[in-house]
PDB file of N, CA and C in Angstrom:
ATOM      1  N   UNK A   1      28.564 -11.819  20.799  1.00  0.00           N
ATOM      2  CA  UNK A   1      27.318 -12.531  20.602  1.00  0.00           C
ATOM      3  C   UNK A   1      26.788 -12.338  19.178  1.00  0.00           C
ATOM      4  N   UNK A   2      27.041 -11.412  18.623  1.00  0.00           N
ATOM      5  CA  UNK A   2      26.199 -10.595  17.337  1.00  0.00           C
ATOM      6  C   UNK A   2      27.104 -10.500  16.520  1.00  0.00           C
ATOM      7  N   UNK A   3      28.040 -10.706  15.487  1.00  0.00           N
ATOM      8  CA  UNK A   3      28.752  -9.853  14.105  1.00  0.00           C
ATOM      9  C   UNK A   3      28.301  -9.027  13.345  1.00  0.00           C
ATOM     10  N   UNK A   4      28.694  -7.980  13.803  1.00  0.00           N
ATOM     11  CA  UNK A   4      28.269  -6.565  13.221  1.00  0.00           C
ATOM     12  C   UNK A   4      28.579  -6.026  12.176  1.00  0.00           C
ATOM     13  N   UNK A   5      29.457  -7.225  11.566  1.00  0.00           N
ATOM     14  CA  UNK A   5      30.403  -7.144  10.229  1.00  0.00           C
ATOM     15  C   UNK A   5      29.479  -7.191   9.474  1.00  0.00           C
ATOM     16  N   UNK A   6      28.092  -7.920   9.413  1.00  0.00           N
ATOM     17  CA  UNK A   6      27.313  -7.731   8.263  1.00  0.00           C
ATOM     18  C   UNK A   6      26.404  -6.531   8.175  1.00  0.00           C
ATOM     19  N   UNK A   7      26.590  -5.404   8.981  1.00  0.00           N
ATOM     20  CA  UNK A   7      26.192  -4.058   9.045  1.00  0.00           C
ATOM     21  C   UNK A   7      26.271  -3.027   7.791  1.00  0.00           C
ATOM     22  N   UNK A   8      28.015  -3.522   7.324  1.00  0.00           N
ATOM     23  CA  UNK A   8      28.803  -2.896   7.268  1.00  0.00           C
ATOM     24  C   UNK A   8      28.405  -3.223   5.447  1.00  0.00           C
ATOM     25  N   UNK A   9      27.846  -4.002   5.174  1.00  0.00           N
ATOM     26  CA  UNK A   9      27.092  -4.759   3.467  1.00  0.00           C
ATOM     27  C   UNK A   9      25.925  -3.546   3.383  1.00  0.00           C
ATOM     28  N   UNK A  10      26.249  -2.881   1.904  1.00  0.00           N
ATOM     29  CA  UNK A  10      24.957  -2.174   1.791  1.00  0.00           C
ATOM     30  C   UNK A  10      23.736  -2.875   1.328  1.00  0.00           C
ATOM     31  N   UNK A  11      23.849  -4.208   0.435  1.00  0.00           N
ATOM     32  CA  UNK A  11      22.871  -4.982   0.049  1.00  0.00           C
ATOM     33  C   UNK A  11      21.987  -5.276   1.490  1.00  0.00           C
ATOM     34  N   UNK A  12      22.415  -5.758   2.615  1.00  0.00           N
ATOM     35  CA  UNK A  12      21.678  -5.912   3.990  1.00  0.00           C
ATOM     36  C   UNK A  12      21.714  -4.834   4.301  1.00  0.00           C
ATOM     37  N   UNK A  13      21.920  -3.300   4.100  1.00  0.00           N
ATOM     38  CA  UNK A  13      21.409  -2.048   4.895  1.00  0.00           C
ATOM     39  C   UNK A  13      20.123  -1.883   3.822  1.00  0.00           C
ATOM     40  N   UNK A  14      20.294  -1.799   2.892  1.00  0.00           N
ATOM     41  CA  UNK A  14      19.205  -1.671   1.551  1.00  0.00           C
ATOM     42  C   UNK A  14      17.911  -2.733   2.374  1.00  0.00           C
ATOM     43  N   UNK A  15      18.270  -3.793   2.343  1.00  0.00           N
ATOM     44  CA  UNK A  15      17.264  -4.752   3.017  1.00  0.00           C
ATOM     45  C   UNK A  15      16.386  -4.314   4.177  1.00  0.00           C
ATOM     46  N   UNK A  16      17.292  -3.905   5.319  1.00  0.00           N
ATOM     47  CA  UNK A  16      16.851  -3.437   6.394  1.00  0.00           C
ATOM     48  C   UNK A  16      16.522  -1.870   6.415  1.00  0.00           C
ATOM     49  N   UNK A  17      16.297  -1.078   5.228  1.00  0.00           N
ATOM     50  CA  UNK A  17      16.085  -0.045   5.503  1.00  0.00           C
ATOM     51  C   UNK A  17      14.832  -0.442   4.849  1.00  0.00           C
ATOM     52  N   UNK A  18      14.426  -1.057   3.535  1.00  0.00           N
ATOM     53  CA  UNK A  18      12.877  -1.232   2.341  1.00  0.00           C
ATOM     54  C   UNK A  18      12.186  -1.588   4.037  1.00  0.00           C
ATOM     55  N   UNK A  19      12.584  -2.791   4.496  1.00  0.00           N
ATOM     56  CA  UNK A  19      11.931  -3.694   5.585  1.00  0.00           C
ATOM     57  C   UNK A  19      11.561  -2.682   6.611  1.00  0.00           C
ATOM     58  N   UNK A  20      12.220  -1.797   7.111  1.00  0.00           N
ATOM     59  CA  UNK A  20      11.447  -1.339   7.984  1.00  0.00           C
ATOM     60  C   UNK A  20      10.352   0.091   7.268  1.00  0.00           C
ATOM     61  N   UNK A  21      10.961   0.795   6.005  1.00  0.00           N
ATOM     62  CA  UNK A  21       9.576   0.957   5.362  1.00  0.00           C
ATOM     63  C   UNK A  21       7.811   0.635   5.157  1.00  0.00           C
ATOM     64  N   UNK A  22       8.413  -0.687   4.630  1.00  0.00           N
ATOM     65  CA  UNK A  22       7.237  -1.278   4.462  1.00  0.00           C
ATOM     66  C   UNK A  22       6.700  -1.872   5.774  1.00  0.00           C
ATOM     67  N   UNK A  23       7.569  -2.217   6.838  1.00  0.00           N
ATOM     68  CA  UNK A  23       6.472  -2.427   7.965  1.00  0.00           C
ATOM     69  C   UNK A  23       5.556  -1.102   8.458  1.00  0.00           C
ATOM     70  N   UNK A  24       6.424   0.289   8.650  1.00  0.00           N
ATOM     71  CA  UNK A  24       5.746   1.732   8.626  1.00  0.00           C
ATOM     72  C   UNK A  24       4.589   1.499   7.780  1.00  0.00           C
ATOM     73  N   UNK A  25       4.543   1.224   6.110  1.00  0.00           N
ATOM     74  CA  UNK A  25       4.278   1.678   5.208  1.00  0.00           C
ATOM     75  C   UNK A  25       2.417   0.937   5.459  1.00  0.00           C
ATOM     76  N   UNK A  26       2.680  -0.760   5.742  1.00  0.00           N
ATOM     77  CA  UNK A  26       1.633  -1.248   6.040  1.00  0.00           C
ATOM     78  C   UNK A  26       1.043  -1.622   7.662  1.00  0.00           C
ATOM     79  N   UNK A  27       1.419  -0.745   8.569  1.00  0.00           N
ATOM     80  CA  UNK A  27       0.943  -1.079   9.702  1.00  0.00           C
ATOM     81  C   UNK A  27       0.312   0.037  10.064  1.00  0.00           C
ATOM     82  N   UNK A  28       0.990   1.197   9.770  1.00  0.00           N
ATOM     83  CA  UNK A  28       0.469   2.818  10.366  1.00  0.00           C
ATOM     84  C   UNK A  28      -1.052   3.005   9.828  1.00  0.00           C
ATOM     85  N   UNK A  29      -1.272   2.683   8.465  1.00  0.00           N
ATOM     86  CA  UNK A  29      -2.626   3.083   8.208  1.00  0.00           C
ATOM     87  C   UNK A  29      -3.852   1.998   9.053  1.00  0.00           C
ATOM     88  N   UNK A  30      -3.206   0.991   9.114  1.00  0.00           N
ATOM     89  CA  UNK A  30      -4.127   0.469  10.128  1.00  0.00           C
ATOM     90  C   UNK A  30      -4.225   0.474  11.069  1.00  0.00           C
ATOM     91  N   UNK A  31      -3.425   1.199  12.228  1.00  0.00           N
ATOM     92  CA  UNK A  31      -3.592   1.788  13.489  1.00  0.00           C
ATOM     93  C   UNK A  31      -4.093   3.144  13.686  1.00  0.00           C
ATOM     94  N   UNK A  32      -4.095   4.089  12.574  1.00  0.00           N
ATOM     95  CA  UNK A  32      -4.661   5.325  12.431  1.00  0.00           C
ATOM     96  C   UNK A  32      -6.029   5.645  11.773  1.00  0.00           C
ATOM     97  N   UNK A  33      -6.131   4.585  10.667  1.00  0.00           N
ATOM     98  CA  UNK A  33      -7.667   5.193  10.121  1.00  0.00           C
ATOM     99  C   UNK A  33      -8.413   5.537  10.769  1.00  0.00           C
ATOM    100  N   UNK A  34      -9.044   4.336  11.939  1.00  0.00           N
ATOM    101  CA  UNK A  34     -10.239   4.235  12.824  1.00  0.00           C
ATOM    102  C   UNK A  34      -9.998   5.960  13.295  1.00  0.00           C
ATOM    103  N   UNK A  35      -9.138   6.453  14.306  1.00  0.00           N
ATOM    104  CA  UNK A  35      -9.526   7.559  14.470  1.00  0.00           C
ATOM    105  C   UNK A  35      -8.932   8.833  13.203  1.00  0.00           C
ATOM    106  N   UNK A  36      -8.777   8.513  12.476  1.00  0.00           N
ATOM    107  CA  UNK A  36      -8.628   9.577  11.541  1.00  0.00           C
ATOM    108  C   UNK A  36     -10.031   9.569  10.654  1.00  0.00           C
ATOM    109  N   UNK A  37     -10.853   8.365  10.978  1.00  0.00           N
ATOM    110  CA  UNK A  37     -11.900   8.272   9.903  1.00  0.00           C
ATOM    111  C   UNK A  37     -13.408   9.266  11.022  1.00  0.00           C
ATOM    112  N   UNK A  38     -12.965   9.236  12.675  1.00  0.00           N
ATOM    113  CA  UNK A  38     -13.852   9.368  13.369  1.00  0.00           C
ATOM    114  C   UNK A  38     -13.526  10.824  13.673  1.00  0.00           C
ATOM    115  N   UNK A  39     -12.410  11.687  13.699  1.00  0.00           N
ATOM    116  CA  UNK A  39     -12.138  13.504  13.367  1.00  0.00           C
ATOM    117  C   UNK A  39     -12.910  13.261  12.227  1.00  0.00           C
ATOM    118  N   UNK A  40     -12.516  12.894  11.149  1.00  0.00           N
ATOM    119  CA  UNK A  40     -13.948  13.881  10.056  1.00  0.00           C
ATOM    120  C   UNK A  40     -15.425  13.782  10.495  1.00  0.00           C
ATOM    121  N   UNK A  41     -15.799  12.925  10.862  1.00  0.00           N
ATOM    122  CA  UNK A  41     -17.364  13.007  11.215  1.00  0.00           C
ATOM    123  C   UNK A  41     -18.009  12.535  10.221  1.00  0.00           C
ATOM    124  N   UNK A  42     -17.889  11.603   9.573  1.00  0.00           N
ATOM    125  CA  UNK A  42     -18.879  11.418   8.093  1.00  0.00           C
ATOM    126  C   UNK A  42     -19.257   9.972   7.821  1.00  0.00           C
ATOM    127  N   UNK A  43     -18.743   9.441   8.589  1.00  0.00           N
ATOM    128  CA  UNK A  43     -18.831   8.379   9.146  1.00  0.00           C
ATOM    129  C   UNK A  43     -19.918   7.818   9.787  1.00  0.00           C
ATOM    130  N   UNK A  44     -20.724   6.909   9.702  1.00  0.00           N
ATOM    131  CA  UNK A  44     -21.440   6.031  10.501  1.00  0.00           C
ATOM    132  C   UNK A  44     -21.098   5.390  11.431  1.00  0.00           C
ATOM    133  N   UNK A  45     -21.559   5.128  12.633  1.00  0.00           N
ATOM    134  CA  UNK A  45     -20.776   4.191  13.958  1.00  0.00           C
ATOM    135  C   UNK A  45     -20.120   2.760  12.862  1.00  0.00           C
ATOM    136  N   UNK A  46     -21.112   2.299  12.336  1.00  0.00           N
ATOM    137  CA  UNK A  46     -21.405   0.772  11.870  1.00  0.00           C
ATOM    138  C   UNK A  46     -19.991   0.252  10.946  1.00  0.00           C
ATOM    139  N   UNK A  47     -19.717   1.988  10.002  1.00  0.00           N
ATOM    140  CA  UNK A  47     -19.100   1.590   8.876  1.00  0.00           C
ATOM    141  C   UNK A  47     -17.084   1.589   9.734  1.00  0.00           C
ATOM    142  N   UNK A  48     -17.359   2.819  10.633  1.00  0.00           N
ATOM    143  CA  UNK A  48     -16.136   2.819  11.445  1.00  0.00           C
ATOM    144  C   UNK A  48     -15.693   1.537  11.800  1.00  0.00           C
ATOM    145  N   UNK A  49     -16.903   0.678  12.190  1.00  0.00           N
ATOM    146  CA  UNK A  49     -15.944  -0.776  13.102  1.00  0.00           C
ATOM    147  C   UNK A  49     -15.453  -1.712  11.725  1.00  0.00           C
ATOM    148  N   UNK A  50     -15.580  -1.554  10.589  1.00  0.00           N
ATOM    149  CA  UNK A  50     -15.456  -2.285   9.103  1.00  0.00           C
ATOM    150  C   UNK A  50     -14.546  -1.693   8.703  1.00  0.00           C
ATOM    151  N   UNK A  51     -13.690  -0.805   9.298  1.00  0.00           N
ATOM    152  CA  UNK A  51     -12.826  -0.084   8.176  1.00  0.00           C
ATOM    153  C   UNK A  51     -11.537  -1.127   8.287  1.00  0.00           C
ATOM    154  N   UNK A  52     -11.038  -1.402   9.563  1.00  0.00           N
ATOM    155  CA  UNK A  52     -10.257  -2.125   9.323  1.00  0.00           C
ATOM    156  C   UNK A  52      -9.997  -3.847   9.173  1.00  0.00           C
ATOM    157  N   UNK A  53     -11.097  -4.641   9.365  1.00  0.00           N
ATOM    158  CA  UNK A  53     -11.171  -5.402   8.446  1.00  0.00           C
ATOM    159  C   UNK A  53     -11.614  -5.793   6.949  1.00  0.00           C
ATOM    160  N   UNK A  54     -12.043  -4.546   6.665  1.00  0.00           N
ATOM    161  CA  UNK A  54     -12.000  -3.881   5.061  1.00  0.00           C
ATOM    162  C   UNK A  54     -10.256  -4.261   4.997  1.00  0.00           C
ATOM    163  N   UNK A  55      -9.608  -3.756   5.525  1.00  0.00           N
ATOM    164  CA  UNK A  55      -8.292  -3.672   4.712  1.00  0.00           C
ATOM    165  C   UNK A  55      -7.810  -5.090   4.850  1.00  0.00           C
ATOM    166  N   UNK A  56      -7.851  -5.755   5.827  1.00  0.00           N
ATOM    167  CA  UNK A  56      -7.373  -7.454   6.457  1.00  0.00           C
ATOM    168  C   UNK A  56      -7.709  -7.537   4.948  1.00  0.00           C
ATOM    169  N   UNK A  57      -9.486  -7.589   4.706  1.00  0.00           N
ATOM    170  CA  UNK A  57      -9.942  -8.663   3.607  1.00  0.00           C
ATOM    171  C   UNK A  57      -9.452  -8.663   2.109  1.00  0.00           C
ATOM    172  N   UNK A  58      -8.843  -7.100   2.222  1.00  0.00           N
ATOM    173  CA  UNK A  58      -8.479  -6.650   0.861  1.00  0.00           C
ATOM    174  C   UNK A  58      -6.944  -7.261   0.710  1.00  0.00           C
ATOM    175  N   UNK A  59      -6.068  -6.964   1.673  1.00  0.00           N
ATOM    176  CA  UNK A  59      -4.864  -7.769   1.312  1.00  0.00           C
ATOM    177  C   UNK A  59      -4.755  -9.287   1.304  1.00  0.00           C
ATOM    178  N   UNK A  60      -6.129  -9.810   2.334  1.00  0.00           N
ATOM    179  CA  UNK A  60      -6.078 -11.085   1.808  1.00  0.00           C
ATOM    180  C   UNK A  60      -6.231 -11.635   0.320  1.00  0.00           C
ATOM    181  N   UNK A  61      -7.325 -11.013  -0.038  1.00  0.00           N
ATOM    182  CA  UNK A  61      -7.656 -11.092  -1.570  1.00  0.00           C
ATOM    183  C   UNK A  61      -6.742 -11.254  -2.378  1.00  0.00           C
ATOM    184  N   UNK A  62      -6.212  -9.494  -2.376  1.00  0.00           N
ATOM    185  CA  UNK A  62      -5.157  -9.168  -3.034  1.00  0.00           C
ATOM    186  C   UNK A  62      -4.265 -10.116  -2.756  1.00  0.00           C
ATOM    187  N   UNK A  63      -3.731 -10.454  -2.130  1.00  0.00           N
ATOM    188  CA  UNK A  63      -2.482 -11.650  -2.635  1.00  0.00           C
ATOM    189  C   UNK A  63      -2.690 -12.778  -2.958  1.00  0.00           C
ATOM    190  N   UNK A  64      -3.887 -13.283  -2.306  1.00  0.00           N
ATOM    191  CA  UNK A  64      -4.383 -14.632  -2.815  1.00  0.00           C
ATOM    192  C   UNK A  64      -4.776 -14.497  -4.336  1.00  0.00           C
ATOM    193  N   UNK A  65      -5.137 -13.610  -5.111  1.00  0.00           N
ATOM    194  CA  UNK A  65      -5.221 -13.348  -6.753  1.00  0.00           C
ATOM    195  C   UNK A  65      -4.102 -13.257  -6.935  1.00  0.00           C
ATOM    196  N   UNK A  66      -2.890 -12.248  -6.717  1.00  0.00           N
ATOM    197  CA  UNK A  66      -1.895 -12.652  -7.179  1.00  0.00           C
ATOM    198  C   UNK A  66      -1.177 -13.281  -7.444  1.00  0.00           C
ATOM    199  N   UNK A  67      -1.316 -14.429  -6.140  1.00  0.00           N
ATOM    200  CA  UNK A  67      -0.472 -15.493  -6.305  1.00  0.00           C
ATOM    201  C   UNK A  67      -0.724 -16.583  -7.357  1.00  0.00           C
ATOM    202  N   UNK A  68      -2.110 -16.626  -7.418  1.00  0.00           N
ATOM    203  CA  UNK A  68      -3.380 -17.225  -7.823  1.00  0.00           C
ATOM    204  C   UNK A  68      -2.910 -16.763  -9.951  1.00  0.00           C
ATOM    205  N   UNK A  69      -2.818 -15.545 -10.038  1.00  0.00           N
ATOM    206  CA  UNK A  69      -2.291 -15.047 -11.430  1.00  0.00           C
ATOM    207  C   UNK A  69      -1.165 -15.382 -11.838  1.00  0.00           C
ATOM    208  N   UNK A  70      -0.062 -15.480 -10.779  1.00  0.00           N
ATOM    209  CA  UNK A  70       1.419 -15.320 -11.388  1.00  0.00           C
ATOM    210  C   UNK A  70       1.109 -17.072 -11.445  1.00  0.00           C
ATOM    211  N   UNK A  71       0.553 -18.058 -10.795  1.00  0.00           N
ATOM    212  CA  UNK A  71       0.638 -19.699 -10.957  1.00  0.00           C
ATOM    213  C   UNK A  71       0.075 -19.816 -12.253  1.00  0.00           C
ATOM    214  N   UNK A  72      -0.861 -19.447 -12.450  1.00  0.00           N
ATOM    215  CA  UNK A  72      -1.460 -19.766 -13.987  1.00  0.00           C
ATOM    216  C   UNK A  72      -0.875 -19.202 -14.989  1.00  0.00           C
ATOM    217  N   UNK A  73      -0.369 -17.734 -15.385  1.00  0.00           N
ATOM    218  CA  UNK A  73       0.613 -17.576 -15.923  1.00  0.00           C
ATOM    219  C   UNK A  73       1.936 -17.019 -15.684  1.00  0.00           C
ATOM    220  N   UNK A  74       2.813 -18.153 -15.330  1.00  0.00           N
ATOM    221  CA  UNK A  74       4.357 -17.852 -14.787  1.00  0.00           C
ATOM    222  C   UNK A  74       5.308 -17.079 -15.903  1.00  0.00           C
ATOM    223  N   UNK A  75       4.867 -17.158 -17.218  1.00  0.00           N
ATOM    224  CA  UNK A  75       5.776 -15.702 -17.844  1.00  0.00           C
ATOM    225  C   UNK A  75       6.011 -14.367 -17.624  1.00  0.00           C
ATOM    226  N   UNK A  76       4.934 -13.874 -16.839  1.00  0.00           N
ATOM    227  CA  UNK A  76       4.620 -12.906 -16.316  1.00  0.00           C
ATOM    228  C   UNK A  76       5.670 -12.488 -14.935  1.00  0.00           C
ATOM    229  N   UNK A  77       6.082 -11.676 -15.179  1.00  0.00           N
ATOM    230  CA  UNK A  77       7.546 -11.266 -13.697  1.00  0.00           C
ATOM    231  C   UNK A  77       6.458 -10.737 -12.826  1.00  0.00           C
ATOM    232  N   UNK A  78       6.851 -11.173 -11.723  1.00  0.00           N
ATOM    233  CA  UNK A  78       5.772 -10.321 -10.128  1.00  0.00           C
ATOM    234  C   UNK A  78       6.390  -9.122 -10.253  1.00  0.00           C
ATOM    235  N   UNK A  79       7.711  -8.954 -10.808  1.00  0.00           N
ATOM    236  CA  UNK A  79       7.900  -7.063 -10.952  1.00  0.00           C
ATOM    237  C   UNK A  79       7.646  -6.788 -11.933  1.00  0.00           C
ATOM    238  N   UNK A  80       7.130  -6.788 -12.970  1.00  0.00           N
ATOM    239  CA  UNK A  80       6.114  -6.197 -14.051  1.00  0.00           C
ATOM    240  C   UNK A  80       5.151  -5.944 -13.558  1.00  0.00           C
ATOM    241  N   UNK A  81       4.567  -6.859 -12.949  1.00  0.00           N
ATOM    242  CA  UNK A  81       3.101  -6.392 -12.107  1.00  0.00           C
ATOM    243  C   UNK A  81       2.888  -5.609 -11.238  1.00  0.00           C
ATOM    244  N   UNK A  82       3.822  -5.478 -10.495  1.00  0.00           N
ATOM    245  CA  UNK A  82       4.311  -4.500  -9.070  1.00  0.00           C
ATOM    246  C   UNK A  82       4.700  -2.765  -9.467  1.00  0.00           C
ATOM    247  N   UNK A  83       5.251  -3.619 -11.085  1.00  0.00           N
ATOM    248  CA  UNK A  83       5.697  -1.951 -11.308  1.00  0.00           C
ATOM    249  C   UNK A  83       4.188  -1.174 -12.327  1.00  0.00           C
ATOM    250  N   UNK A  84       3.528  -1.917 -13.115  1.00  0.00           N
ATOM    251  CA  UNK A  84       2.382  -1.863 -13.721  1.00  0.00           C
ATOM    252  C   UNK A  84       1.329  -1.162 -12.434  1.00  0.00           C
ATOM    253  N   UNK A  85       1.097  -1.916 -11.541  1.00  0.00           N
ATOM    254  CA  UNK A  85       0.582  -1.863 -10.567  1.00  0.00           C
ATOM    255  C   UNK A  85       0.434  -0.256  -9.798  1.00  0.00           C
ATOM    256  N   UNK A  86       1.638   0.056  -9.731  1.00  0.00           N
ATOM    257  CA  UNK A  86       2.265   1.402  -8.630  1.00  0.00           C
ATOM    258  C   UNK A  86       2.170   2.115 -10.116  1.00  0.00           C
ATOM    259  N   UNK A  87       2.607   2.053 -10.662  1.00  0.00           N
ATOM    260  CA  UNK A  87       2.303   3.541 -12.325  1.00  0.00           C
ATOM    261  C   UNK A  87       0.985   3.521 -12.251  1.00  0.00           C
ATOM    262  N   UNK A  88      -0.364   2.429 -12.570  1.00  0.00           N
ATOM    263  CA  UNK A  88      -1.505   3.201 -12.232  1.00  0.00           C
ATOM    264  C   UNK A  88      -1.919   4.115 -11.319  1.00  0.00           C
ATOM    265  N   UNK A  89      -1.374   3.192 -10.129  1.00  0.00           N
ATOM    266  CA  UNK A  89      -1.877   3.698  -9.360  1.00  0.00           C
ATOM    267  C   UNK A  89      -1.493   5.615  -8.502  1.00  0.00           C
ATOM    268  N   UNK A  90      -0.003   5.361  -9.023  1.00  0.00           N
ATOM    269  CA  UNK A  90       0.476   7.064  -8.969  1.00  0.00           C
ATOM    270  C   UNK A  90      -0.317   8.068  -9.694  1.00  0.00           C
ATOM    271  N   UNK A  91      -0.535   7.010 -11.133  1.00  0.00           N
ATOM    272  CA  UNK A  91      -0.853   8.220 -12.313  1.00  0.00           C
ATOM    273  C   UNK A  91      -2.414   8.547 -11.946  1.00  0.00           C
ATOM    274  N   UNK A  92      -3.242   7.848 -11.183  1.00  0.00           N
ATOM    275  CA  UNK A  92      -4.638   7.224 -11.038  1.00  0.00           C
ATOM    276  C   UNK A  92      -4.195   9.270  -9.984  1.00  0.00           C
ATOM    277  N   UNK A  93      -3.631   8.513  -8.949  1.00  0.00           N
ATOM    278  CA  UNK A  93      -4.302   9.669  -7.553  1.00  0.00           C
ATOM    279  C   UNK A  93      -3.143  10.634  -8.306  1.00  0.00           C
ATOM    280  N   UNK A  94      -2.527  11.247  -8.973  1.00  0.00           N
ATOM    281  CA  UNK A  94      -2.031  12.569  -9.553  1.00  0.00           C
ATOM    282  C   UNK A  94      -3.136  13.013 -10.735  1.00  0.00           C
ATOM    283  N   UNK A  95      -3.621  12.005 -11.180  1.00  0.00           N
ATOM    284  CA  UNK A  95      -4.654  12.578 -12.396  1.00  0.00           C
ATOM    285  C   UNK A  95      -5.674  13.159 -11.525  1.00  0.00           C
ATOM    286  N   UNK A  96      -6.279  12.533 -10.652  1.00  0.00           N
ATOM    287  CA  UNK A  96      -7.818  12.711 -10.168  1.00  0.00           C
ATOM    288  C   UNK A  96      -7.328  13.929  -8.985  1.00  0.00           C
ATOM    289  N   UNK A  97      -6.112  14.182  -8.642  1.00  0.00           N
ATOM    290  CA  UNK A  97      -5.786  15.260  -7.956  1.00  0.00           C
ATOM    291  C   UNK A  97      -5.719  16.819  -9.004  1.00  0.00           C
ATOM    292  N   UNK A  98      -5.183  16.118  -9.859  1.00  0.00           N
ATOM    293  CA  UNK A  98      -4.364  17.327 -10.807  1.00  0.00           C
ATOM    294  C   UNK A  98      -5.950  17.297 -11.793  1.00  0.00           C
ATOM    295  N   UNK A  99      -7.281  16.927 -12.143  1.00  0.00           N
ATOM    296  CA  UNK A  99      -8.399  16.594 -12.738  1.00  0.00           C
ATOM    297  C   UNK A  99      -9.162  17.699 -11.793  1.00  0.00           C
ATOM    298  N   UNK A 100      -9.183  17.781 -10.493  1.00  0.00           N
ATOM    299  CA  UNK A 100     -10.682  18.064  -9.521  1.00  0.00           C
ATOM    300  C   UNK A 100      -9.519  19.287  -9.836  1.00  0.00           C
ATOM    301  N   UNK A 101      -8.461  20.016  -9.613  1.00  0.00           N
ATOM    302  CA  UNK A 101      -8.288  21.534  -9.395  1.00  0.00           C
ATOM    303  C   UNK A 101      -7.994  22.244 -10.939  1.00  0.00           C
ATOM    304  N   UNK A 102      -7.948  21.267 -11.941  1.00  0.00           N
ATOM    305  CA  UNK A 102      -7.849  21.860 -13.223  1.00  0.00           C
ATOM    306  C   UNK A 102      -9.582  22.250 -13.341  1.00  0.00           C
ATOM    307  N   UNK A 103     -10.561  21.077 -13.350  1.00  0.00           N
ATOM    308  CA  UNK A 103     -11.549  21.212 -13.377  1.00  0.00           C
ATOM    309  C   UNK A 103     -12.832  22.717 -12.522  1.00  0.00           C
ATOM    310  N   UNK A 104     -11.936  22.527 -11.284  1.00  0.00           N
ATOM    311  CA  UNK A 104     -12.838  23.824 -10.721  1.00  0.00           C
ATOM    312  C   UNK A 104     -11.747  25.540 -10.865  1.00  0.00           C
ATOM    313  N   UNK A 105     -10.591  24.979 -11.416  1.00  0.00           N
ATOM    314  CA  UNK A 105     -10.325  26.469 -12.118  1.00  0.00           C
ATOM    315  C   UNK A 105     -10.689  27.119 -13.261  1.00  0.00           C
ATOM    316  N   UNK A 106     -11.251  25.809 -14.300  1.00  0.00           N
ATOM    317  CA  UNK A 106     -11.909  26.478 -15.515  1.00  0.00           C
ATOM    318  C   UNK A 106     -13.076  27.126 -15.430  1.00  0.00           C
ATOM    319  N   UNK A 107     -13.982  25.591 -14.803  1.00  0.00           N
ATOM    320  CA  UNK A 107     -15.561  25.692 -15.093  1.00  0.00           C
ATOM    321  C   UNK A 107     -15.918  26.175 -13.822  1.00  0.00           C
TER     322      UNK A 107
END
């Protein structure tokens, strides 16, 4: 029923391994916040029921600008942006990590 011969292609294992990443990568935080946001306690009832269409609205955004950027200017590679993108954003949460414990070991 199935040919399993295309198993056996690392370009389609590569495929099917990113793919099921990124489904992990973007589904888990939105099945977990709500109660990971409601163990800390810091939370408002109001802001808890917004957390996760906070994120719906943000990836809507977010791609609708992107797509919205790369049409107006198409010189621009979507992996320049992707990779631009992920270096801030690593260097962003290692600075402000590696910033708050440099900071309270000096001062």
């Amino acid at each position: 029923m199935f040919d399993f011969t295309i198993m056996k292609e690392y370009c389609f294992l590569l495929f099917l391994i990113s793919n099921f990443f990124f489904t992990m990568g973007s589904c888990l935080p939105v099945l977990y916040i709500y109660s990971k946001a409601q163990s800390k306690k810091k939370f408002p009832r109001d802001l808890l029921d917004l957390l996760v269409p906070t994120i719906g609205i943000g990836i809507f955004f977010g791609r609708l600008s992107a797509g919205i950027f790369l049409q107006v200017i198409p010189f621009i590679h979507a992996f320049h942006i992707c990779a631009t993108v992920n270096f801030a954003a690593a260097l962003f949460t290692f600075g402000t990590t590696y910033f708050e414990a440099v900071y309270y070991f000096f001062f």
